[in-house]
N, C-alpha and C. Protein backbone atom coordinates (compact mmCIF):
# COMPACT_ATOMS: atom_id res chain seq x y z
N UNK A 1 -8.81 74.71 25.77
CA UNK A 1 -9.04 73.50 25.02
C UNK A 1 -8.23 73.55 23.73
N UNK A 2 -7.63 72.66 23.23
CA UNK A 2 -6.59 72.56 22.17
C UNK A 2 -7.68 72.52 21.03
N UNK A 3 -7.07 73.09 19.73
CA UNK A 3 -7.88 73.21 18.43
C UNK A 3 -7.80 71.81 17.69
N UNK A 4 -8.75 71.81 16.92
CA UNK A 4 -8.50 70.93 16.05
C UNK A 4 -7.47 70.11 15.50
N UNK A 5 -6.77 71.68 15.26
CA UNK A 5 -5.17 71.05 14.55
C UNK A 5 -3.97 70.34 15.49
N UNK A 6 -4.44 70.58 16.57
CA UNK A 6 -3.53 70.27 18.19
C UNK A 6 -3.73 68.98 18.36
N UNK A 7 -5.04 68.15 17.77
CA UNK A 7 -5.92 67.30 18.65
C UNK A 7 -4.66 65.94 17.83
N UNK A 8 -4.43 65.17 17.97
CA UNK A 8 -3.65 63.53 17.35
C UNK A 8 -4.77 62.85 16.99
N UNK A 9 -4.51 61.87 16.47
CA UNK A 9 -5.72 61.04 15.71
C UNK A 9 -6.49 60.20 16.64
N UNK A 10 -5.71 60.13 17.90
CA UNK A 10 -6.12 59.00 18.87
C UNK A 10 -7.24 59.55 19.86
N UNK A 11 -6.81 61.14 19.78
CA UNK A 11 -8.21 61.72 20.71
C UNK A 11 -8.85 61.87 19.62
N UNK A 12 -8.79 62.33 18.40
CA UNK A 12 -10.23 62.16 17.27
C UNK A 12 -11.26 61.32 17.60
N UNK A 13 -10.15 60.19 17.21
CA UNK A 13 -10.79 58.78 17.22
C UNK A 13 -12.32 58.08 18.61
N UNK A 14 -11.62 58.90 19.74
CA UNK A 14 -11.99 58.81 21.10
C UNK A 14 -13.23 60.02 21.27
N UNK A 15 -13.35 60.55 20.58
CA UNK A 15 -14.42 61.75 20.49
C UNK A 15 -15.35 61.39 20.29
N UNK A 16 -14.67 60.69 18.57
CA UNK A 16 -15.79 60.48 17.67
C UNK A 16 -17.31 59.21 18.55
N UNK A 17 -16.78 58.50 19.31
CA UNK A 17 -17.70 57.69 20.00
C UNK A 17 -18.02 56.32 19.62
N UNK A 18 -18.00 55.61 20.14
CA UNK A 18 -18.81 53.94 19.65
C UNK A 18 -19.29 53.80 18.04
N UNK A 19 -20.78 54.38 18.00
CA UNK A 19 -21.13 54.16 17.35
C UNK A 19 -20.73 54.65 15.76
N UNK A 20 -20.20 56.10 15.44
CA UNK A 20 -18.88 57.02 14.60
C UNK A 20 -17.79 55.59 14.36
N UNK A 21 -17.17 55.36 15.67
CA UNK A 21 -16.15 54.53 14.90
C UNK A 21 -16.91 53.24 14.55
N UNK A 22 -17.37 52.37 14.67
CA UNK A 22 -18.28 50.89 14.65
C UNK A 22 -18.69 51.08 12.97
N UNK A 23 -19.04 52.70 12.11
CA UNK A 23 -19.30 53.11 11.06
C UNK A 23 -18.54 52.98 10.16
N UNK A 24 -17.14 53.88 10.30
CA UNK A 24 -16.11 54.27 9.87
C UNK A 24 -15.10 53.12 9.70
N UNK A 25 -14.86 51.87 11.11
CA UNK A 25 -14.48 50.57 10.89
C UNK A 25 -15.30 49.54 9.55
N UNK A 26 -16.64 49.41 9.30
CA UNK A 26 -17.23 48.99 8.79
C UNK A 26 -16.90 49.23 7.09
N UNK A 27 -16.92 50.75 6.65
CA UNK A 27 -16.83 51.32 5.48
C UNK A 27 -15.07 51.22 5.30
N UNK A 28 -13.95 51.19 6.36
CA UNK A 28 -12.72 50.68 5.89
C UNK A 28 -12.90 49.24 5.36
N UNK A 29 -13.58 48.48 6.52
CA UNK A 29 -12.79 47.19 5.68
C UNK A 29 -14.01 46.68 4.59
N UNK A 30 -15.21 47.82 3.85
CA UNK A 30 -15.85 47.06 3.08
C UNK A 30 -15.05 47.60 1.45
N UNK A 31 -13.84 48.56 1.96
CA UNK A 31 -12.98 48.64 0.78
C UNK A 31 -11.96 47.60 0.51
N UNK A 32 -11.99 47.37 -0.29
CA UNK A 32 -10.86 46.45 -1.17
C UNK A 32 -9.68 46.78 -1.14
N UNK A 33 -9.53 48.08 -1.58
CA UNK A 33 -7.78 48.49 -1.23
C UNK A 33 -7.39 48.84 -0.05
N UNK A 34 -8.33 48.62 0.91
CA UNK A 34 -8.04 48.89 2.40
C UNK A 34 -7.53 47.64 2.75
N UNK A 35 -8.63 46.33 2.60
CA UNK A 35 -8.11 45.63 3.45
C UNK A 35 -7.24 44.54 2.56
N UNK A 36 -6.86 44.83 0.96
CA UNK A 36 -5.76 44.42 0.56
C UNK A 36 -4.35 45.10 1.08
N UNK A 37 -4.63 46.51 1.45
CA UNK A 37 -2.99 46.87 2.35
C UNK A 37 -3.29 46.57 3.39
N UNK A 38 -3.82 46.46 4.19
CA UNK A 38 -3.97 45.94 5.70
C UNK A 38 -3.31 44.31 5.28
N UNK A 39 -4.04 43.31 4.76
CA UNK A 39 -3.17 41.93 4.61
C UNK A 39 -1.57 42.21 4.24
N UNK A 40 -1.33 43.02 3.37
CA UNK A 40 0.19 43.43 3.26
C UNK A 40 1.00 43.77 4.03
N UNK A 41 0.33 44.41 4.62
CA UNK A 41 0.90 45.47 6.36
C UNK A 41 1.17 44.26 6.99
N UNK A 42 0.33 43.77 7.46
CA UNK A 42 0.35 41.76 8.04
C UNK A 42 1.25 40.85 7.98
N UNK A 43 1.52 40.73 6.68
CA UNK A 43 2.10 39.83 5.89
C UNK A 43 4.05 40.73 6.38
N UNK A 44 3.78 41.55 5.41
CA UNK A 44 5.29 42.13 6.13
C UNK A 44 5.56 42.13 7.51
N UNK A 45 4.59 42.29 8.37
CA UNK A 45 5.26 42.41 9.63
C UNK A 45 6.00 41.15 10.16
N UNK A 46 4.59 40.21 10.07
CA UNK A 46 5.28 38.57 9.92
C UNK A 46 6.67 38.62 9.40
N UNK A 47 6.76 38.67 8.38
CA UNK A 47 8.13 38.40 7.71
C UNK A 47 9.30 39.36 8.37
N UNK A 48 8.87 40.87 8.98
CA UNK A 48 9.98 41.11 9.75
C UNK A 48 10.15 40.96 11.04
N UNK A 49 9.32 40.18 11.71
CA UNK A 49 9.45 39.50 12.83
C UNK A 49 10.26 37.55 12.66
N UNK A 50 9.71 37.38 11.50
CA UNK A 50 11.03 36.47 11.20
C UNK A 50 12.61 36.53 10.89
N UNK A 51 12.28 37.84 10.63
CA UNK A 51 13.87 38.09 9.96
C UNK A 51 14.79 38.56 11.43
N UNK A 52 13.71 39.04 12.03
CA UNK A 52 14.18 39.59 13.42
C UNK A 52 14.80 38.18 14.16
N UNK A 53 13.77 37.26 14.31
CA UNK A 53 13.99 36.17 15.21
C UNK A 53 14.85 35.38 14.94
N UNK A 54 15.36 35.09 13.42
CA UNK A 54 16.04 34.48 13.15
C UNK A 54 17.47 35.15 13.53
N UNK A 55 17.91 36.68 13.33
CA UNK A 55 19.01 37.23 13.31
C UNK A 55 19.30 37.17 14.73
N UNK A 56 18.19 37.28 15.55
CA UNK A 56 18.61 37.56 17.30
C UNK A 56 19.11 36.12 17.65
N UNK A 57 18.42 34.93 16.59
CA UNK A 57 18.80 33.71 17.04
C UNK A 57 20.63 33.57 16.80
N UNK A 58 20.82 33.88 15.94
CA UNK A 58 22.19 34.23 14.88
C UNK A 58 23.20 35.19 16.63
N UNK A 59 23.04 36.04 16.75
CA UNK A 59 23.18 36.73 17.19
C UNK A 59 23.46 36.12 18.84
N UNK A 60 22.35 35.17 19.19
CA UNK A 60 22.65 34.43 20.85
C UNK A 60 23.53 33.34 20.62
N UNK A 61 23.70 32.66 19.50
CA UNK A 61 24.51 31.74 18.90
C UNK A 61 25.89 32.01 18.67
N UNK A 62 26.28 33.14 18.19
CA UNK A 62 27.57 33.78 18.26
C UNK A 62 28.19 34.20 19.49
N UNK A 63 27.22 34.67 20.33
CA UNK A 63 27.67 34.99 21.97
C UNK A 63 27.33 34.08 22.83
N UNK A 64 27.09 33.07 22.44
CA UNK A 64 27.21 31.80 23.52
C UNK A 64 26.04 31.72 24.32
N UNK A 65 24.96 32.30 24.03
CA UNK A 65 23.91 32.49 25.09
C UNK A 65 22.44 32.02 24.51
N UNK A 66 22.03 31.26 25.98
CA UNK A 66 20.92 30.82 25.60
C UNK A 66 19.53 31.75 25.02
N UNK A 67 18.58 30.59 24.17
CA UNK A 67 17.63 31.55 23.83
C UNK A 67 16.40 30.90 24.63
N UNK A 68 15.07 31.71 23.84
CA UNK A 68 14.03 31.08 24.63
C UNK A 68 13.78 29.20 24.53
N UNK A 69 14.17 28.97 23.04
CA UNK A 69 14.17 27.93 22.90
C UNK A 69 14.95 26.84 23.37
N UNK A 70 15.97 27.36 23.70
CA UNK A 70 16.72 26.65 25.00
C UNK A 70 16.42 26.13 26.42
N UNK A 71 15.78 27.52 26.59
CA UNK A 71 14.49 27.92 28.47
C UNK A 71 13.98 26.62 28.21
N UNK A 72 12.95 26.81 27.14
CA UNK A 72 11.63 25.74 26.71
C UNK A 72 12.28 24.60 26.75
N UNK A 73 13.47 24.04 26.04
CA UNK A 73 13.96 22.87 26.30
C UNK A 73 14.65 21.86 27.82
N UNK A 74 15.16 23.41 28.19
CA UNK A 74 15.48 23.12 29.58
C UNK A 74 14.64 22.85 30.25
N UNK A 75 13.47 23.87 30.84
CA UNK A 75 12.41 23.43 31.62
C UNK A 75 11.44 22.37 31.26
N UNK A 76 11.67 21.97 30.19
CA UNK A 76 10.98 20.72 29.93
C UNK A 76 11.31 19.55 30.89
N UNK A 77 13.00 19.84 30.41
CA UNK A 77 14.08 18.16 31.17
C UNK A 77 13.81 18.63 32.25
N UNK A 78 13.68 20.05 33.16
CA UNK A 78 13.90 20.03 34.49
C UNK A 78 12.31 19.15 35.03
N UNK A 79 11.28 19.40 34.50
CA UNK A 79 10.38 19.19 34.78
C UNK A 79 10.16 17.62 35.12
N UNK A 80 10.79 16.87 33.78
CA UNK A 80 10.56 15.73 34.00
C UNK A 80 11.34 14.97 35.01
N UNK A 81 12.45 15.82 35.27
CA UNK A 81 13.82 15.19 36.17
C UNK A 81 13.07 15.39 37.61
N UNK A 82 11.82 16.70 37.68
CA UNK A 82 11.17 16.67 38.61
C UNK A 82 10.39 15.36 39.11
N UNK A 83 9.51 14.90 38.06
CA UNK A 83 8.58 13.82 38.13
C UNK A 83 9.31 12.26 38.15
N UNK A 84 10.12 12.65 37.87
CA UNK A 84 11.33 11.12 38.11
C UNK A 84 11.50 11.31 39.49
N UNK A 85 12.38 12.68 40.19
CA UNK A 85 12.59 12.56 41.34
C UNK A 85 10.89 12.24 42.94
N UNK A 86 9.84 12.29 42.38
CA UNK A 86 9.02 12.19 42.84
C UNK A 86 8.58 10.70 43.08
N UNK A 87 8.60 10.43 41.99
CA UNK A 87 8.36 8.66 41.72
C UNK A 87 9.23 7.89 42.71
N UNK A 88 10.59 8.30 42.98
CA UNK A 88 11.51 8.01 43.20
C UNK A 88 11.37 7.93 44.83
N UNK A 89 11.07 9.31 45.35
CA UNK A 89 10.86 9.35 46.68
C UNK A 89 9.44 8.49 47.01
N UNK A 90 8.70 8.28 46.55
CA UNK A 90 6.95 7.67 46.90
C UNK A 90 7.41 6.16 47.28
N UNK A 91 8.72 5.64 46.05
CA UNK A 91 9.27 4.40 46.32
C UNK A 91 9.75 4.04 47.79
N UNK A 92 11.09 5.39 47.46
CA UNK A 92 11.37 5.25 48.88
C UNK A 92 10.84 5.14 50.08
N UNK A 93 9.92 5.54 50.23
CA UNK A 93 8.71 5.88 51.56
C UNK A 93 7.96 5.17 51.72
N UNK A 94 7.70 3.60 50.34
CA UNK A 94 7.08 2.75 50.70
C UNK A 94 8.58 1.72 51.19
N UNK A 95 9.19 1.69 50.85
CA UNK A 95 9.98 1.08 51.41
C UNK A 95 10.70 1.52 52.53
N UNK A 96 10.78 2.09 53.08
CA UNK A 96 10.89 2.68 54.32
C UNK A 96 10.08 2.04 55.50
N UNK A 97 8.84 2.26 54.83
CA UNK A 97 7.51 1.75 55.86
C UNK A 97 7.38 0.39 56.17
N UNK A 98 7.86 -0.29 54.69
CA UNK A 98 7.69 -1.58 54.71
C UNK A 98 9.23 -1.98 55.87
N UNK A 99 10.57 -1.35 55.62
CA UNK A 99 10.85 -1.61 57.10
C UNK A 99 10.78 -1.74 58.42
N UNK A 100 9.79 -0.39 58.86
CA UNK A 100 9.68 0.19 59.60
C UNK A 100 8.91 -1.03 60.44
N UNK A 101 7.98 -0.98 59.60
CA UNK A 101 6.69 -1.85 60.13
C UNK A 101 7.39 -3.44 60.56
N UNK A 102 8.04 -4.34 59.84
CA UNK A 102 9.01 -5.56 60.14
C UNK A 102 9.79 -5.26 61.26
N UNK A 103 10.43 -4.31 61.40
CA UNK A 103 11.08 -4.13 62.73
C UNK A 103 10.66 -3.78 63.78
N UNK A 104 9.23 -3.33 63.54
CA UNK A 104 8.27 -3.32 65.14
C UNK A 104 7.86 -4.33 65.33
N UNK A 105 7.56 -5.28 64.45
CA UNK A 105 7.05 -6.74 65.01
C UNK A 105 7.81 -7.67 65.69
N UNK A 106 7.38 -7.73 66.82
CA UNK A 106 8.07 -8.97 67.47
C UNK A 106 8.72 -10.13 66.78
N UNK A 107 9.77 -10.63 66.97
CA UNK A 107 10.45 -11.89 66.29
C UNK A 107 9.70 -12.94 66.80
N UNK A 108 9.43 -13.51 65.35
CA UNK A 108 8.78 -14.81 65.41
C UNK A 108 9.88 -15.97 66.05
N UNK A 109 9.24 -17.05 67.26
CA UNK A 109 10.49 -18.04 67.36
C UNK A 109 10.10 -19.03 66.77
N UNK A 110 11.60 -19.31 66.37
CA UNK A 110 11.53 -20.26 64.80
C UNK A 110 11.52 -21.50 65.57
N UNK A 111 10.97 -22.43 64.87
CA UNK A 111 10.92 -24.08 65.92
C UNK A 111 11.96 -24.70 65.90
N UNK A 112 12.39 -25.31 67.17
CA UNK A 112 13.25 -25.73 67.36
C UNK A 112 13.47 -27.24 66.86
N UNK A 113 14.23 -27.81 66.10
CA UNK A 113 14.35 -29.17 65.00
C UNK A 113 14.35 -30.12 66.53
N UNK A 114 13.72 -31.27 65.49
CA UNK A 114 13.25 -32.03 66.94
C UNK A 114 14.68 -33.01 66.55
N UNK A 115 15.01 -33.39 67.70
CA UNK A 115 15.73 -34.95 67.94
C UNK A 115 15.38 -35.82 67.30
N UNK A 116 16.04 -36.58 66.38
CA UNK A 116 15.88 -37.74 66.01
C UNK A 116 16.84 -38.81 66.76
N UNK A 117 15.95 -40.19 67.60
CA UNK A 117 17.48 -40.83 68.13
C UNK A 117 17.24 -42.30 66.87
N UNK A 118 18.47 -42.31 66.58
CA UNK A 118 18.41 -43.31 65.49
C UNK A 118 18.89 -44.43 66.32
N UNK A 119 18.23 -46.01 65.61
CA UNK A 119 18.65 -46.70 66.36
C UNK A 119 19.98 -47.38 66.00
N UNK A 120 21.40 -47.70 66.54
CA UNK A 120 22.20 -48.08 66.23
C UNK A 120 22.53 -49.35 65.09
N UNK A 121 23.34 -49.29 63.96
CA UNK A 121 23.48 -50.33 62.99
C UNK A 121 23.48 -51.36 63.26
N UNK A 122 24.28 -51.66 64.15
CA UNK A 122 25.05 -52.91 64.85
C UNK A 122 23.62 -53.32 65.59
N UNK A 123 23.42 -54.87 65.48
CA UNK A 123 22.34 -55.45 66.35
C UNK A 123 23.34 -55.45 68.33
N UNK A 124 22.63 -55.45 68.80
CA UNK A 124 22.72 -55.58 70.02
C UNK A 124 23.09 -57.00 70.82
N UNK A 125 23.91 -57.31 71.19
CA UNK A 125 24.62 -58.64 71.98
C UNK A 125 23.36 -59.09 73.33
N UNK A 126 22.78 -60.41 72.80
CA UNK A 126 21.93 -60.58 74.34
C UNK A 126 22.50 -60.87 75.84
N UNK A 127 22.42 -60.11 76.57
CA UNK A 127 22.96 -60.12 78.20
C UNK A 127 22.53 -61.59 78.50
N UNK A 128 24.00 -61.90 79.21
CA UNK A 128 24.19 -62.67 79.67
C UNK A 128 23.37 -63.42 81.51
N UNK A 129 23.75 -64.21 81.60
CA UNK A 129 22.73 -64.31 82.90
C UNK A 129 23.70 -64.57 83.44
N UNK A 130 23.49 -64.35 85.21
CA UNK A 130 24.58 -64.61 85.72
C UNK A 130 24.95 -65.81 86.52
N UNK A 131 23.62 -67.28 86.46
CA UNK A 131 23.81 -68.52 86.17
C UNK A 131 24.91 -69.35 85.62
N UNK A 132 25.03 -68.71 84.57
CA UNK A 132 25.88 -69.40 83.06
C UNK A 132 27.26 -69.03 83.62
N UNK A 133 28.21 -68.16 84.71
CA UNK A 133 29.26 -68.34 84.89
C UNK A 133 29.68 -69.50 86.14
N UNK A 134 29.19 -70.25 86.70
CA UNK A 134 29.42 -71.30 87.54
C UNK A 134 29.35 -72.50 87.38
């Protein structure tokens, strides 16, 4: 079994048990200068995770390459170019149907225009009898 001096802080920590640390957590943060460097610790990291993000941004910008914020922008448009193309097909497929369906139906026969006989402008000459030539 390794000594004391062998042991890292993380098996200490893991020894000590639930209720040891739940104690020891309690009495850190009821100090003041604890958990004023802990907000500091915080606070810097933030700020070098900005300085980071900004330089890597610097950095994909100079080499031509996309970042996450690019992804995010892209898959946005792809998404919506998705939901356009969807709309798009539902159209199609009602119109499709709405062919489909007209061209199975039998052709209606259209009525045939009736005759009109008009009666001629000109009045009509009364026939002669055949008396009146002798």
């Amino acid at each position: 079994m390794a000594t004391r001096d062998e042991r890292n802080l993380f098996q200490w920590l893991r020894e000590m048990g639930e209720d040891q640390m739940s104690r020891v957590v309690d009495e850190l943060l009821s100090s003041r200068s604890f958990t004023d460097l802990l907000g500091k610790t915080v606070e810097q990291a933030m700020a070098t995770k900005g300085t980071v993000d900004r330089n890597m941004q610097t950095i994909l910008d100079l080499l031509n390459l996309p970042s996450k914020a690019d992804y995010k922008k892209l898959s946005s448009k792809v998404e919506a170019l998705q939901g356009s193309l969807v709309n798009l097909n539902i159209k199609l497929d009602r119109i499709l149907a709405q062919q489909q369906s007209s061209e199975k139906r039998p052709p209606q026969a259209k009525p045939k225009p009736k005759r009109v006989v008009e009666a001629p402008n000109t009045p009509t000459k009364p026939a002669r009898s055949s008396s009146a030539n002798f």
